[in-house]
N, C-alpha and C. Protein backbone atom coordinates (compact mmCIF):
# COMPACT_ATOMS: atom_id res chain seq x y z
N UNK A 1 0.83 -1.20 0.00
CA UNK A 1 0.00 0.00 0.00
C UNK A 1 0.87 1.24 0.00
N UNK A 2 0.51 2.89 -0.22
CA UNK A 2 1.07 3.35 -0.43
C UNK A 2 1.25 4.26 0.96
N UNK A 3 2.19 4.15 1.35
CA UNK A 3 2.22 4.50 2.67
C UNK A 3 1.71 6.34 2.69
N UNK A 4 2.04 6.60 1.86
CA UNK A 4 2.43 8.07 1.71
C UNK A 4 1.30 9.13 1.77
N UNK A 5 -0.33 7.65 1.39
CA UNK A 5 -1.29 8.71 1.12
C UNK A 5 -2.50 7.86 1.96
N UNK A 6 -1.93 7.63 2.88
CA UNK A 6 -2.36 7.47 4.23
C UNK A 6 -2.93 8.38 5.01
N UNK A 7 -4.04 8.85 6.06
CA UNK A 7 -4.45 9.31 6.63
C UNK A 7 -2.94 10.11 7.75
N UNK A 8 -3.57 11.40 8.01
CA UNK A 8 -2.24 12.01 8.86
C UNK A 8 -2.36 10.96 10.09
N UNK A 9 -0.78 10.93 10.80
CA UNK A 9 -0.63 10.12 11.97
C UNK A 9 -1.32 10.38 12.91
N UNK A 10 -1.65 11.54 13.34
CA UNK A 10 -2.08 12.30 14.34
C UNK A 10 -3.75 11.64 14.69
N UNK A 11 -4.32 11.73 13.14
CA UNK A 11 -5.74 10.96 13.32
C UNK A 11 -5.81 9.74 14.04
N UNK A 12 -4.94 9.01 12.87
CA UNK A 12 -4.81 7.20 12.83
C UNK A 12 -4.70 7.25 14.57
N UNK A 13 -3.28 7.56 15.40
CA UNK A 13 -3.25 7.50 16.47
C UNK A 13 -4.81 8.02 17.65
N UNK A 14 -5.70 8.66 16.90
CA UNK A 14 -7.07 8.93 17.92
C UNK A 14 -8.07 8.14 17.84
N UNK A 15 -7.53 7.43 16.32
CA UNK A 15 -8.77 6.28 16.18
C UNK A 15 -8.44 4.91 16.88
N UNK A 16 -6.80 4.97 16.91
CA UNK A 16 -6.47 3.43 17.28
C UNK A 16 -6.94 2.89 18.91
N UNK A 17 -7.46 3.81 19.73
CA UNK A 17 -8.06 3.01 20.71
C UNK A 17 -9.35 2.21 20.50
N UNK A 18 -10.37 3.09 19.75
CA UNK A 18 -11.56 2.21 19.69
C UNK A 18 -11.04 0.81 18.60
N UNK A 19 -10.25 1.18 17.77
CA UNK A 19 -9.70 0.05 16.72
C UNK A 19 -9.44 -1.17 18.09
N UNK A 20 -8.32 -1.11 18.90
CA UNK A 20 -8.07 -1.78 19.45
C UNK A 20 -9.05 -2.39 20.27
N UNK A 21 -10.04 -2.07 20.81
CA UNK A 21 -11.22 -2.13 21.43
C UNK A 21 -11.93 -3.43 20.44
N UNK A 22 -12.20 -2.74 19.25
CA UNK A 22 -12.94 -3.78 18.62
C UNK A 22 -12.18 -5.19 18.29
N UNK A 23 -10.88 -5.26 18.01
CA UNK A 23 -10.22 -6.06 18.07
C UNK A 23 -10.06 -7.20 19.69
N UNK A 24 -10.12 -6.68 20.62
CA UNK A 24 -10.38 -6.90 21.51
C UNK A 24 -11.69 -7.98 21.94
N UNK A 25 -12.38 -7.13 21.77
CA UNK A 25 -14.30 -7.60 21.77
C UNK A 25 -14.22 -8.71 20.71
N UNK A 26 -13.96 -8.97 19.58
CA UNK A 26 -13.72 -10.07 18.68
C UNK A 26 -13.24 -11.03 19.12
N UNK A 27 -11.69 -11.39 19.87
CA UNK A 27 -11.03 -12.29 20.22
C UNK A 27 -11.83 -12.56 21.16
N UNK A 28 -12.26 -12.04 22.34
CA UNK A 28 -13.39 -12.10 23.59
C UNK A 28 -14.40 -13.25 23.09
N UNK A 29 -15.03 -13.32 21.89
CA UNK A 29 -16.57 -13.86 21.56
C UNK A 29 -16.62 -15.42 22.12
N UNK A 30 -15.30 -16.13 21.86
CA UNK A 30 -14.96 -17.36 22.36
C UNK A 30 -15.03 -17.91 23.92
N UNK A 31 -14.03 -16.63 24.57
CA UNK A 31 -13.97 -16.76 25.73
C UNK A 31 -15.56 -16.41 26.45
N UNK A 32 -16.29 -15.49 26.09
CA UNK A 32 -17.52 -14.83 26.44
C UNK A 32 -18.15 -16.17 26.68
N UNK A 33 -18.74 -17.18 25.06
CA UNK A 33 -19.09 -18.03 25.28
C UNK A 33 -19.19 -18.88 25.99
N UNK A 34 -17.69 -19.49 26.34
CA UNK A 34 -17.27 -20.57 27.56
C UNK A 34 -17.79 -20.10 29.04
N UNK A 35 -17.95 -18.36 28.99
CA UNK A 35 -18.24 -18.19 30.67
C UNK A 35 -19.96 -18.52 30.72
N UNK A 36 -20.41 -18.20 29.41
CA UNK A 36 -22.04 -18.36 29.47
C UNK A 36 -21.91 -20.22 29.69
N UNK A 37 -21.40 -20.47 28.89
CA UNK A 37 -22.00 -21.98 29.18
C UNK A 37 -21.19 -22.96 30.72
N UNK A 38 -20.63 -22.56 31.14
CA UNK A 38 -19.74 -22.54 32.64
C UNK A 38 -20.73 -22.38 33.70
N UNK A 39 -21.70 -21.18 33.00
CA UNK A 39 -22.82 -20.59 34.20
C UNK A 39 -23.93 -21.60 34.49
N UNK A 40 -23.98 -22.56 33.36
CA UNK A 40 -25.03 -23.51 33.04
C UNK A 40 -24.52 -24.97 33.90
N UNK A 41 -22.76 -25.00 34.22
CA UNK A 41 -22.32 -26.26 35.02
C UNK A 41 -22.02 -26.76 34.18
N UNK A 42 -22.02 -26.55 33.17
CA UNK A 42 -21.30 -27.94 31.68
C UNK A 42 -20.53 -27.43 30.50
N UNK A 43 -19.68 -28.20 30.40
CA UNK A 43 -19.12 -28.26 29.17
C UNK A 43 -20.03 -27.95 27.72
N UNK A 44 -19.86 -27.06 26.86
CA UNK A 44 -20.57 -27.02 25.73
C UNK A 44 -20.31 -28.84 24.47
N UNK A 45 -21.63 -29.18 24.10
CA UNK A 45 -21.34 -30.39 22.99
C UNK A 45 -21.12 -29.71 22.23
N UNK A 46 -20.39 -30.87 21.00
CA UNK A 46 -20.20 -30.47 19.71
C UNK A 46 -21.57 -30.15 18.97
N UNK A 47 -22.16 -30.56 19.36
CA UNK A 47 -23.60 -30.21 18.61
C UNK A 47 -23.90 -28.44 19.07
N UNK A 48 -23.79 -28.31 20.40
CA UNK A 48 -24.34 -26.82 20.64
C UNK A 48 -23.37 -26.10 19.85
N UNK A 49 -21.89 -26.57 20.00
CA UNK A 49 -21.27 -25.38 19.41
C UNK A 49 -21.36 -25.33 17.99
N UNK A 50 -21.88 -26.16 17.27
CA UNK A 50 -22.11 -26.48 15.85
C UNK A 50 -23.25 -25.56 15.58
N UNK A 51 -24.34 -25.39 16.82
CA UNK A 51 -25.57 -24.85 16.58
C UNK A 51 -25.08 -22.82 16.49
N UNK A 52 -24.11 -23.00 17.34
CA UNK A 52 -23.93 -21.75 17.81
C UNK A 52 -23.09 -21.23 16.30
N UNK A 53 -22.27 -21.71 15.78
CA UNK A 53 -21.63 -21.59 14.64
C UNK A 53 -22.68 -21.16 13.34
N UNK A 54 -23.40 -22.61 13.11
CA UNK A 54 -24.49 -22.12 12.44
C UNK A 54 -25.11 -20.65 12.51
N UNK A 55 -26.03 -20.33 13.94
CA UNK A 55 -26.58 -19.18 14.01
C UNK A 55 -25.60 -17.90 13.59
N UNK A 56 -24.16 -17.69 13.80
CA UNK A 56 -23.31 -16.94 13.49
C UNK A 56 -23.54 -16.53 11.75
N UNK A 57 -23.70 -17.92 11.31
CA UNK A 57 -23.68 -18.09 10.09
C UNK A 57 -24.30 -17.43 9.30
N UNK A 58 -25.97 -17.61 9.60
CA UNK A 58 -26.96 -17.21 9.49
C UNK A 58 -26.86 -15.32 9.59
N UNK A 59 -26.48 -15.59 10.86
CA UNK A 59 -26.13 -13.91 10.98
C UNK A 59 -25.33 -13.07 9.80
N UNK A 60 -24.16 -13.36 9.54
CA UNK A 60 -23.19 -12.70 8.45
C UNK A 60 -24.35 -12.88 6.90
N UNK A 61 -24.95 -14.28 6.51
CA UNK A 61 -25.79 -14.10 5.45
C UNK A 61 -26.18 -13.25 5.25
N UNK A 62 -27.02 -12.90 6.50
CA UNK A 62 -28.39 -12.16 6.42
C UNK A 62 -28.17 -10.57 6.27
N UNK A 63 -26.37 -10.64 6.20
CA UNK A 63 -26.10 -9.05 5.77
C UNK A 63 -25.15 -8.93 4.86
N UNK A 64 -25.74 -9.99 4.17
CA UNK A 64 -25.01 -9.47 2.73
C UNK A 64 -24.16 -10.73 1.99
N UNK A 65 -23.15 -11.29 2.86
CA UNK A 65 -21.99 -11.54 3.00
C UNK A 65 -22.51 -13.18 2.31
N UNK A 66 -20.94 -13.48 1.35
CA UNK A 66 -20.64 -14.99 1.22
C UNK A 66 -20.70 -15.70 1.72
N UNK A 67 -20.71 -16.85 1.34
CA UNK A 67 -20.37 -18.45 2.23
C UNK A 67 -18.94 -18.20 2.53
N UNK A 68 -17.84 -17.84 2.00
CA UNK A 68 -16.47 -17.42 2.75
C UNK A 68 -16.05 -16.61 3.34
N UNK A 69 -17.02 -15.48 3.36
CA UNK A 69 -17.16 -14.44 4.77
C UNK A 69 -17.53 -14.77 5.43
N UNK A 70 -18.62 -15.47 5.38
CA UNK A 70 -19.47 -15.75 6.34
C UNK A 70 -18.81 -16.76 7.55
N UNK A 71 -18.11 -18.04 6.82
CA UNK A 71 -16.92 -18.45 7.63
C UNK A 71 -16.85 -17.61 8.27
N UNK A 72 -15.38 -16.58 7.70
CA UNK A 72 -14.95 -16.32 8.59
C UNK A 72 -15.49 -15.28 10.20
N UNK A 73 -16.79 -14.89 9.63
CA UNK A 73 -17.30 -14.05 10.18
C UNK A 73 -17.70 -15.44 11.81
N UNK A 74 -17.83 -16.61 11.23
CA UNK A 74 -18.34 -17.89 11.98
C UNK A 74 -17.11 -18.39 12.86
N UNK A 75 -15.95 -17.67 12.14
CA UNK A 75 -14.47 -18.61 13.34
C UNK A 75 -14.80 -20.44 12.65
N UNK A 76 -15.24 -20.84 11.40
CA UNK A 76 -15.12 -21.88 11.15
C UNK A 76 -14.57 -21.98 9.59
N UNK A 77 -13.55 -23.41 9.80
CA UNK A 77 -13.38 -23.38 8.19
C UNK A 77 -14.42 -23.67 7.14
N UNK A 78 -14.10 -23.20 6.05
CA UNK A 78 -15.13 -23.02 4.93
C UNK A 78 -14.89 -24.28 4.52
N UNK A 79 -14.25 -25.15 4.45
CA UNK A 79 -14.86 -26.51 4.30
C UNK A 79 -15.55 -27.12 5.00
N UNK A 80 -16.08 -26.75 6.22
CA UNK A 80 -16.86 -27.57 7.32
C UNK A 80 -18.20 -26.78 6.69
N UNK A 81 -18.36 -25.32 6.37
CA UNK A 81 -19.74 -24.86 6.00
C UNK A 81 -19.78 -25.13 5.06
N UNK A 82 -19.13 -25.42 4.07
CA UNK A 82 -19.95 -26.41 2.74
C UNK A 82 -20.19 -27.68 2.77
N UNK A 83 -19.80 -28.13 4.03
CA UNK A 83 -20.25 -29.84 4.53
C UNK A 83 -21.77 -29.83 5.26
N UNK A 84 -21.85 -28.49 6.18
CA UNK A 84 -23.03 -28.83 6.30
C UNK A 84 -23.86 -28.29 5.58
N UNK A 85 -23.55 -27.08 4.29
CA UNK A 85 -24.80 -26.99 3.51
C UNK A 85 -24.89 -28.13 2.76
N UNK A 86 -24.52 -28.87 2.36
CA UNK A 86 -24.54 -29.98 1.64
C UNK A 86 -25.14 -31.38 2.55
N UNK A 87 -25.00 -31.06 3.58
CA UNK A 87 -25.47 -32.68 4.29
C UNK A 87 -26.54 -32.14 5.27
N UNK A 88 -27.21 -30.86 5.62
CA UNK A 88 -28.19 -30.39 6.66
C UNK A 88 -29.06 -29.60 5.88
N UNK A 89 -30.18 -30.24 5.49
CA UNK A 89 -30.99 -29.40 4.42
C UNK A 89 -31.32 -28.37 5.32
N UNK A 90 -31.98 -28.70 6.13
CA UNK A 90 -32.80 -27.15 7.43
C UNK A 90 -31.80 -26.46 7.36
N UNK A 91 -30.32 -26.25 7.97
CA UNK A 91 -29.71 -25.44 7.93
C UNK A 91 -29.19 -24.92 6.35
N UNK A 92 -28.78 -25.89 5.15
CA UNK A 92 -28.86 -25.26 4.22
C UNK A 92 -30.35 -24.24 3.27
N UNK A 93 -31.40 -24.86 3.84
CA UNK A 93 -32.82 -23.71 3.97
C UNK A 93 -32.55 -22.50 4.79
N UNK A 94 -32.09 -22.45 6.20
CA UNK A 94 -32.13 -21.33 6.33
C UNK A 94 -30.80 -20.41 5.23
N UNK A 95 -29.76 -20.93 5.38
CA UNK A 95 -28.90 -20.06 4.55
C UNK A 95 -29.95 -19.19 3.62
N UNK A 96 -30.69 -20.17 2.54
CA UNK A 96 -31.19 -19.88 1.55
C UNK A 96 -31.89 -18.62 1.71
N UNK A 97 -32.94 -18.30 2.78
CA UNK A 97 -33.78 -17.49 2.93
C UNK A 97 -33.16 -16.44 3.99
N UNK A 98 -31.69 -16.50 4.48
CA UNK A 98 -31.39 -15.32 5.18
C UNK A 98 -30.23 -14.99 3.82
N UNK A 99 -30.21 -15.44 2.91
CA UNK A 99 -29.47 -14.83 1.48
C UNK A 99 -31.27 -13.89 0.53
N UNK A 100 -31.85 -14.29 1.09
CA UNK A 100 -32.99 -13.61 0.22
C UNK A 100 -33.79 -12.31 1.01
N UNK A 101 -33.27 -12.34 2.09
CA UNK A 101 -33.61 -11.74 3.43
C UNK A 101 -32.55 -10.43 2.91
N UNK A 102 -31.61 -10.79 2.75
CA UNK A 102 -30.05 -9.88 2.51
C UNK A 102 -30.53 -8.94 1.26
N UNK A 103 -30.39 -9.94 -0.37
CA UNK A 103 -31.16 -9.76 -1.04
C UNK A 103 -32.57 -8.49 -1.40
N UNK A 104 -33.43 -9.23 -0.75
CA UNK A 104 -34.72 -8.24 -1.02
C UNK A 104 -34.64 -6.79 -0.44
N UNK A 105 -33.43 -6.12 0.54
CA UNK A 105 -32.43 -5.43 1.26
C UNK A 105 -31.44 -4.81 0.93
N UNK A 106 -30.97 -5.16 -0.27
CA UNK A 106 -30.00 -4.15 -0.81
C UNK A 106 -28.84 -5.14 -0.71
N UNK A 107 -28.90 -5.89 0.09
CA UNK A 107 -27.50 -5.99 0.65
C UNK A 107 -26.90 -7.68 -0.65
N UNK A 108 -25.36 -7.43 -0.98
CA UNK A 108 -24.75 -8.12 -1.59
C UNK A 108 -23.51 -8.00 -1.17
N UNK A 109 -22.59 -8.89 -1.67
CA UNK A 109 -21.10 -9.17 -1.56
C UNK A 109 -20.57 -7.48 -2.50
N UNK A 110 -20.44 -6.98 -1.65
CA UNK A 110 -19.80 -5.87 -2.14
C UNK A 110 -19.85 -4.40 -2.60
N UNK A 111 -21.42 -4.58 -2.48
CA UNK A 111 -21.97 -3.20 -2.29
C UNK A 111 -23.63 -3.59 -1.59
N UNK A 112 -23.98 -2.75 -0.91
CA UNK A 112 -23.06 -1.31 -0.45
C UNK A 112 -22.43 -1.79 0.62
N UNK A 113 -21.27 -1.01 0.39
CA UNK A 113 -19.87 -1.20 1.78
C UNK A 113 -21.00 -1.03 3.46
N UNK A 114 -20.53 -2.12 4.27
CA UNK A 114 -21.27 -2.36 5.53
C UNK A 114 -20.35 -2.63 6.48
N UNK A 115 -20.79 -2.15 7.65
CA UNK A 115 -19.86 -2.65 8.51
C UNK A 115 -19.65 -4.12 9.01
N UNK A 116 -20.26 -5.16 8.65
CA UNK A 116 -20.00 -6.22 8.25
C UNK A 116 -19.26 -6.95 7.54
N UNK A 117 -18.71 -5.88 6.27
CA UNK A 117 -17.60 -6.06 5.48
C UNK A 117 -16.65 -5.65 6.32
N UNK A 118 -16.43 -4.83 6.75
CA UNK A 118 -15.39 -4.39 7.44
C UNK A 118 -15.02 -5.56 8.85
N UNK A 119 -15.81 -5.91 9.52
CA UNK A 119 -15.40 -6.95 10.11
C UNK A 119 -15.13 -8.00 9.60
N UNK A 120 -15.26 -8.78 8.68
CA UNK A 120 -14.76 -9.86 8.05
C UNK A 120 -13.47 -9.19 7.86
N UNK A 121 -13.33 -8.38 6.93
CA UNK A 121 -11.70 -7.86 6.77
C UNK A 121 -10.47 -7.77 7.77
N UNK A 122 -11.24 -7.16 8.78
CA UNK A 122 -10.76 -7.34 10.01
C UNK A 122 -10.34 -8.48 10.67
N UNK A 123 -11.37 -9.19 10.67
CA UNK A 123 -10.74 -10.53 11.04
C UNK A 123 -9.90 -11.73 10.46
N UNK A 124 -9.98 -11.33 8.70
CA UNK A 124 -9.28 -12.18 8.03
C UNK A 124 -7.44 -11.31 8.55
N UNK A 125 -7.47 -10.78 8.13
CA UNK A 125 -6.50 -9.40 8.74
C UNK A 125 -5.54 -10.04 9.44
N UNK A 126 -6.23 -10.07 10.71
CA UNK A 126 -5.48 -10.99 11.83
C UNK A 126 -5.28 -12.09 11.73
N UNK A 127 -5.91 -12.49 11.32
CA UNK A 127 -5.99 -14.44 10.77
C UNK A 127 -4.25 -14.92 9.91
N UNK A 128 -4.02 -13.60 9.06
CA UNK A 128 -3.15 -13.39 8.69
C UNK A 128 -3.05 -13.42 7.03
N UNK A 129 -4.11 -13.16 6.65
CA UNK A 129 -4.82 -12.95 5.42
C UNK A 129 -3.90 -11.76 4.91
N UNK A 130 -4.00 -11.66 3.54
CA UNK A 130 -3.28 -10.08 2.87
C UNK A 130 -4.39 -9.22 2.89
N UNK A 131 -3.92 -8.17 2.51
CA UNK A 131 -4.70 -7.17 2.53
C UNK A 131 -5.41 -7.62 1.13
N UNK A 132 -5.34 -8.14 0.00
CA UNK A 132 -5.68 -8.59 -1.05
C UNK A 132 -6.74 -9.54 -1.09
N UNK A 133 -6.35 -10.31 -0.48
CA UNK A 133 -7.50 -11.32 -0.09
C UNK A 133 -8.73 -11.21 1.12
N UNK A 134 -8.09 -10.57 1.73
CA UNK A 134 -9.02 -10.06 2.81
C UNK A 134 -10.24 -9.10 2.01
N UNK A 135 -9.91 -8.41 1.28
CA UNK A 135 -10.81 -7.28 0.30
C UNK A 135 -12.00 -8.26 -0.59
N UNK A 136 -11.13 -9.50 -0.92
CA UNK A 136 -12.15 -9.81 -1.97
C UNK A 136 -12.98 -11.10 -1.12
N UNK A 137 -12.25 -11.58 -0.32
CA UNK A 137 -13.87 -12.36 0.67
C UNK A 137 -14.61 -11.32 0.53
N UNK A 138 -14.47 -10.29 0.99
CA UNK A 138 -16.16 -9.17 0.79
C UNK A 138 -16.79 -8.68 -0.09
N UNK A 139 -16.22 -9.08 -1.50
CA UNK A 139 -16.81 -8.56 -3.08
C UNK A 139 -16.68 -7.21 -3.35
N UNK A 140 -14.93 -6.94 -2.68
CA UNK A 140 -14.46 -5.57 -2.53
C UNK A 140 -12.97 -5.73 -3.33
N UNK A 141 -12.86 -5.01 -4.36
CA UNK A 141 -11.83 -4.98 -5.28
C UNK A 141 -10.76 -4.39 -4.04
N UNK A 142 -9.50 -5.06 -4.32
CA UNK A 142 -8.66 -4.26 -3.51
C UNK A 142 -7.89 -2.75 -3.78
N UNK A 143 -8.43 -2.47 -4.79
CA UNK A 143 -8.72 -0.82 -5.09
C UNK A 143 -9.73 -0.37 -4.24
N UNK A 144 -10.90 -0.63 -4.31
CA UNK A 144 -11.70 -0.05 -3.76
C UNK A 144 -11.71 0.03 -1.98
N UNK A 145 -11.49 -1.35 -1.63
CA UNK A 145 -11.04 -1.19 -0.44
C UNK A 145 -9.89 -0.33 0.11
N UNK A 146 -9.09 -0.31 -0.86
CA UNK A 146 -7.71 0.98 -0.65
C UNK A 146 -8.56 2.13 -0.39
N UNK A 147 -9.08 2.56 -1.58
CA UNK A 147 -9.94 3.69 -1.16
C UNK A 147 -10.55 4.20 0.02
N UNK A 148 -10.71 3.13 0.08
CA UNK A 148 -11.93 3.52 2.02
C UNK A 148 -10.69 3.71 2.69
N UNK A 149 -9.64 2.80 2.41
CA UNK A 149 -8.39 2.64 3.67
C UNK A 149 -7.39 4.01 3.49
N UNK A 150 -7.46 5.02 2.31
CA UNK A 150 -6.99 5.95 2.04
C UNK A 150 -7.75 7.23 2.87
N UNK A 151 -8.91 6.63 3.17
CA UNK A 151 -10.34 7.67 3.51
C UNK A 151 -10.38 8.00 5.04
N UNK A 152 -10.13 7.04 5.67
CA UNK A 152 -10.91 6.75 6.66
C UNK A 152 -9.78 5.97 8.41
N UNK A 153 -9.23 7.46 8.89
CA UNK A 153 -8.45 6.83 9.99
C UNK A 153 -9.00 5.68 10.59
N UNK A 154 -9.88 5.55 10.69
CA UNK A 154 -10.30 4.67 11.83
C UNK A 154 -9.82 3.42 10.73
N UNK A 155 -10.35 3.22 9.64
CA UNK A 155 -10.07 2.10 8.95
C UNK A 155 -8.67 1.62 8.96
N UNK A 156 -7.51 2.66 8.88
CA UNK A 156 -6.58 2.63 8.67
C UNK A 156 -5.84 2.21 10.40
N UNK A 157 -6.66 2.48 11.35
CA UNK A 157 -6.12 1.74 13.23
C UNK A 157 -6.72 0.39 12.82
N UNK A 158 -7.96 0.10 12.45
CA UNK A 158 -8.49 -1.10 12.41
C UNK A 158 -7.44 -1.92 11.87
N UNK A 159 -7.00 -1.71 10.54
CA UNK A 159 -6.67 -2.36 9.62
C UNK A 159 -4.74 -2.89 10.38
N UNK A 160 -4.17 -1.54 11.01
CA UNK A 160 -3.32 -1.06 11.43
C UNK A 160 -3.18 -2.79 12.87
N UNK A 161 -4.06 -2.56 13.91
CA UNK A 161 -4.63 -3.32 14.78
C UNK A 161 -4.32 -4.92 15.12
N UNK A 162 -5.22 -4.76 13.84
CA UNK A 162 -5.62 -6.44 13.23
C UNK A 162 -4.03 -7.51 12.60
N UNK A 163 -3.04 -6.23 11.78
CA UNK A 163 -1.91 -6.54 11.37
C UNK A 163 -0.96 -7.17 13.24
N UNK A 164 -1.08 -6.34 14.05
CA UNK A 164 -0.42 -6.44 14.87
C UNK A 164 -0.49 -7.97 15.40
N UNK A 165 -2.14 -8.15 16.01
CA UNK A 165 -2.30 -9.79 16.39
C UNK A 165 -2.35 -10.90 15.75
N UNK A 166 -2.08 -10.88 14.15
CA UNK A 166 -2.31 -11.64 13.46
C UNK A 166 -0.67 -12.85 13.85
N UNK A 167 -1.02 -14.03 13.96
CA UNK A 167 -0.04 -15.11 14.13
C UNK A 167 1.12 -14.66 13.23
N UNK A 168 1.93 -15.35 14.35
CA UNK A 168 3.72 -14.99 13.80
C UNK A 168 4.05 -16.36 13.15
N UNK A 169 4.72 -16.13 12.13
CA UNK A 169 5.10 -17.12 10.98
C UNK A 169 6.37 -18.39 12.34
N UNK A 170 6.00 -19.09 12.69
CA UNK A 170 7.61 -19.93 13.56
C UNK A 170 8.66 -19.51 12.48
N UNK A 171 9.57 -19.76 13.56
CA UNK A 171 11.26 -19.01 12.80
C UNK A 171 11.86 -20.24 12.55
N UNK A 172 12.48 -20.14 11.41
CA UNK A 172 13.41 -21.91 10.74
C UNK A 172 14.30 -21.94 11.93
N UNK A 173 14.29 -23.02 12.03
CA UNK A 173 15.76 -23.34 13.35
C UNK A 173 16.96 -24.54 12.57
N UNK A 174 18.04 -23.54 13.01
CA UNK A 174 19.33 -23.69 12.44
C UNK A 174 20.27 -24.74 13.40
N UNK A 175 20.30 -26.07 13.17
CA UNK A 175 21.52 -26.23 14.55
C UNK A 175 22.35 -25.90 14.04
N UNK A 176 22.97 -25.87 15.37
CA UNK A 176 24.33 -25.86 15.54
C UNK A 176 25.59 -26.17 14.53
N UNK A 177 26.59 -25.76 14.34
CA UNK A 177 27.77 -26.42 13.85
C UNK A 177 28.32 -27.29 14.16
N UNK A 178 28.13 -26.89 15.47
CA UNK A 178 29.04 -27.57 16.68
C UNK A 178 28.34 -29.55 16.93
N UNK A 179 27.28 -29.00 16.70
CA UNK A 179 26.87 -30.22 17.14
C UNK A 179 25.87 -31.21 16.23
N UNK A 180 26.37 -32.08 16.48
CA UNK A 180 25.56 -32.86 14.85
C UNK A 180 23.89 -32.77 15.20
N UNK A 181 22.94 -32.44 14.33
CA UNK A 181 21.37 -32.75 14.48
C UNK A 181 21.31 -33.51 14.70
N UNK A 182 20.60 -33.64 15.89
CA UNK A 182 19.61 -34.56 16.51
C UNK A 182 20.46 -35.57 17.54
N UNK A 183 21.30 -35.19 17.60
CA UNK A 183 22.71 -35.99 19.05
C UNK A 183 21.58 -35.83 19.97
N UNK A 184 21.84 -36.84 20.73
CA UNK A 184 21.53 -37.78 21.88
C UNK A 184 20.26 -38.14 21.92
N UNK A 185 19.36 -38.43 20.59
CA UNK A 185 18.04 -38.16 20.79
C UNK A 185 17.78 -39.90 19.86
N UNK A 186 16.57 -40.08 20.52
CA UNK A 186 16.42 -41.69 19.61
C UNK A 186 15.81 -41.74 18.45
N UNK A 187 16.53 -42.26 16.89
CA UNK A 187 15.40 -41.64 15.97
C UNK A 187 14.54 -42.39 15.77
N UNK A 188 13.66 -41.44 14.93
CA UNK A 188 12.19 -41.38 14.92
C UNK A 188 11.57 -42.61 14.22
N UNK A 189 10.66 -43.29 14.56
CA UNK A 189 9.61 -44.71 14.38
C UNK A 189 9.23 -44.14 12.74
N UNK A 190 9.48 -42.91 12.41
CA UNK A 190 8.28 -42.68 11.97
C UNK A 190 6.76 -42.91 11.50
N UNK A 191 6.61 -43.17 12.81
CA UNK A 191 4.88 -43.10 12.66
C UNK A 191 4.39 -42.62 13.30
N UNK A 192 2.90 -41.69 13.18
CA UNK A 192 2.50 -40.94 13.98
C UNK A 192 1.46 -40.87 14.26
N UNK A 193 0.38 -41.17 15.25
CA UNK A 193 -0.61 -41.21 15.82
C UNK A 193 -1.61 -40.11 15.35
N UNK A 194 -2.78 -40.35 14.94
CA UNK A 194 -3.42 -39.72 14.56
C UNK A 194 -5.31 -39.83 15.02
N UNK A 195 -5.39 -38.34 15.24
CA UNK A 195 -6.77 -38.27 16.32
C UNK A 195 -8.13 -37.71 15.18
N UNK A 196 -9.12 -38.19 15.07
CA UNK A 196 -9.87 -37.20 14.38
C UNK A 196 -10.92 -37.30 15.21
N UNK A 197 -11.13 -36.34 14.50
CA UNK A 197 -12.92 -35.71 15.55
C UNK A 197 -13.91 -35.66 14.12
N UNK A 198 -15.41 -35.89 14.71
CA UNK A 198 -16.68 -35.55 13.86
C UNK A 198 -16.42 -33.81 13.77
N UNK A 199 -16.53 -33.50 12.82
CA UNK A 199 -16.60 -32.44 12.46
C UNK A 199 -18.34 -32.15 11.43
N UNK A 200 -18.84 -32.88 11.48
CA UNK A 200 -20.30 -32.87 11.18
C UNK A 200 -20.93 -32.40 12.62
């Protein structure tokens, strides 16, 4: 991006508390959850949290947004939501009618700009998404999204924010010279135990 035609610092720095705030409140939604269902004495099933995912789901549809926003808007991979539109007719019905809900509303992948788009961005952001790809989950050219991000301090703390928490790449590890790889260690069976879970 072009650094140069960026919002003055002075702004960016007045917007970046509420930026951080919202960033904040996002990572929270998980933990929030666990204290609600804690209050209840139990562990959440895979089924509730499947249910709870879903309704998320439903939610991002119903304003606009893709099946790959909508992921991410859900904290689930987009191959698990095309497993259950494909294998849960009720829940692939509702999709249907909170996309027609969106629809009869104005609302589409990409116009008009919502703050719904902007949170998906946001969260792909951190996820560790480019700024490129993050634009077009929302049916936002990454021109156009520049634009807003040229426009708009707050966009530019958000965006600013989201870069900061996004996962750190692990660093290659180099041994030693000194010491041959993998001294004193027993090698490996290679074979490796493997766990799966229902993800339906």
């Amino acid at each position: 991006m072009d650094q140069g035609r960026r919002p003055s610092a002075e702004s960016v720095r007045a917007a970046l508390p509420q930026a951080e705030q919202v960033l904040e409140w996002l990572a929270a939604r998980d933990r929030v959850e666990g204290t609600l269902q804690e209050s209840l004495g139990a562990l959440p099933s895979e089924r509730e949290t499947r249910l709870a995912r879903m309704g998320d789901v439903l939610q991002a549809t119903a304003q606009g947004l893709a099946p790959e926003a909508a992921a991410i808007w859900a904290g689930v991979p987009e191959h698990m939501l095309r497993h259950w539109l494909v294998n849960d007719v009720e829940f692939a019905a509702a999709v249907r009618a909170a996309a027609a809900l969106a629809a009869a509303n104005g609302l589409g992948p990409g116009e008009p700009r919502t703050p719904a788009m902007i949170r998906v961005v946001v969260l792909a952001l951190a996820r560790g998404e480019s700024f490129e790809a993050a634009s077009e989950v929302v049916g936002l050219s990454p021109y156009k999204l520049r634009k807003l991000w040229h426009a708009s301090p707050g966009l530019v703390a958000l965006v600013d924010a989201a870069r900061r928490v996004r996962p750190r790449k692990p660093r290659a590890y180099a041994p030693s010279p000194h010491r041959p790889s993998g001294a004193g260690r027993k090698p490996s069976s290679g074979k490796y135990r493997l766990v799966q879970r229902d993800d339906g």
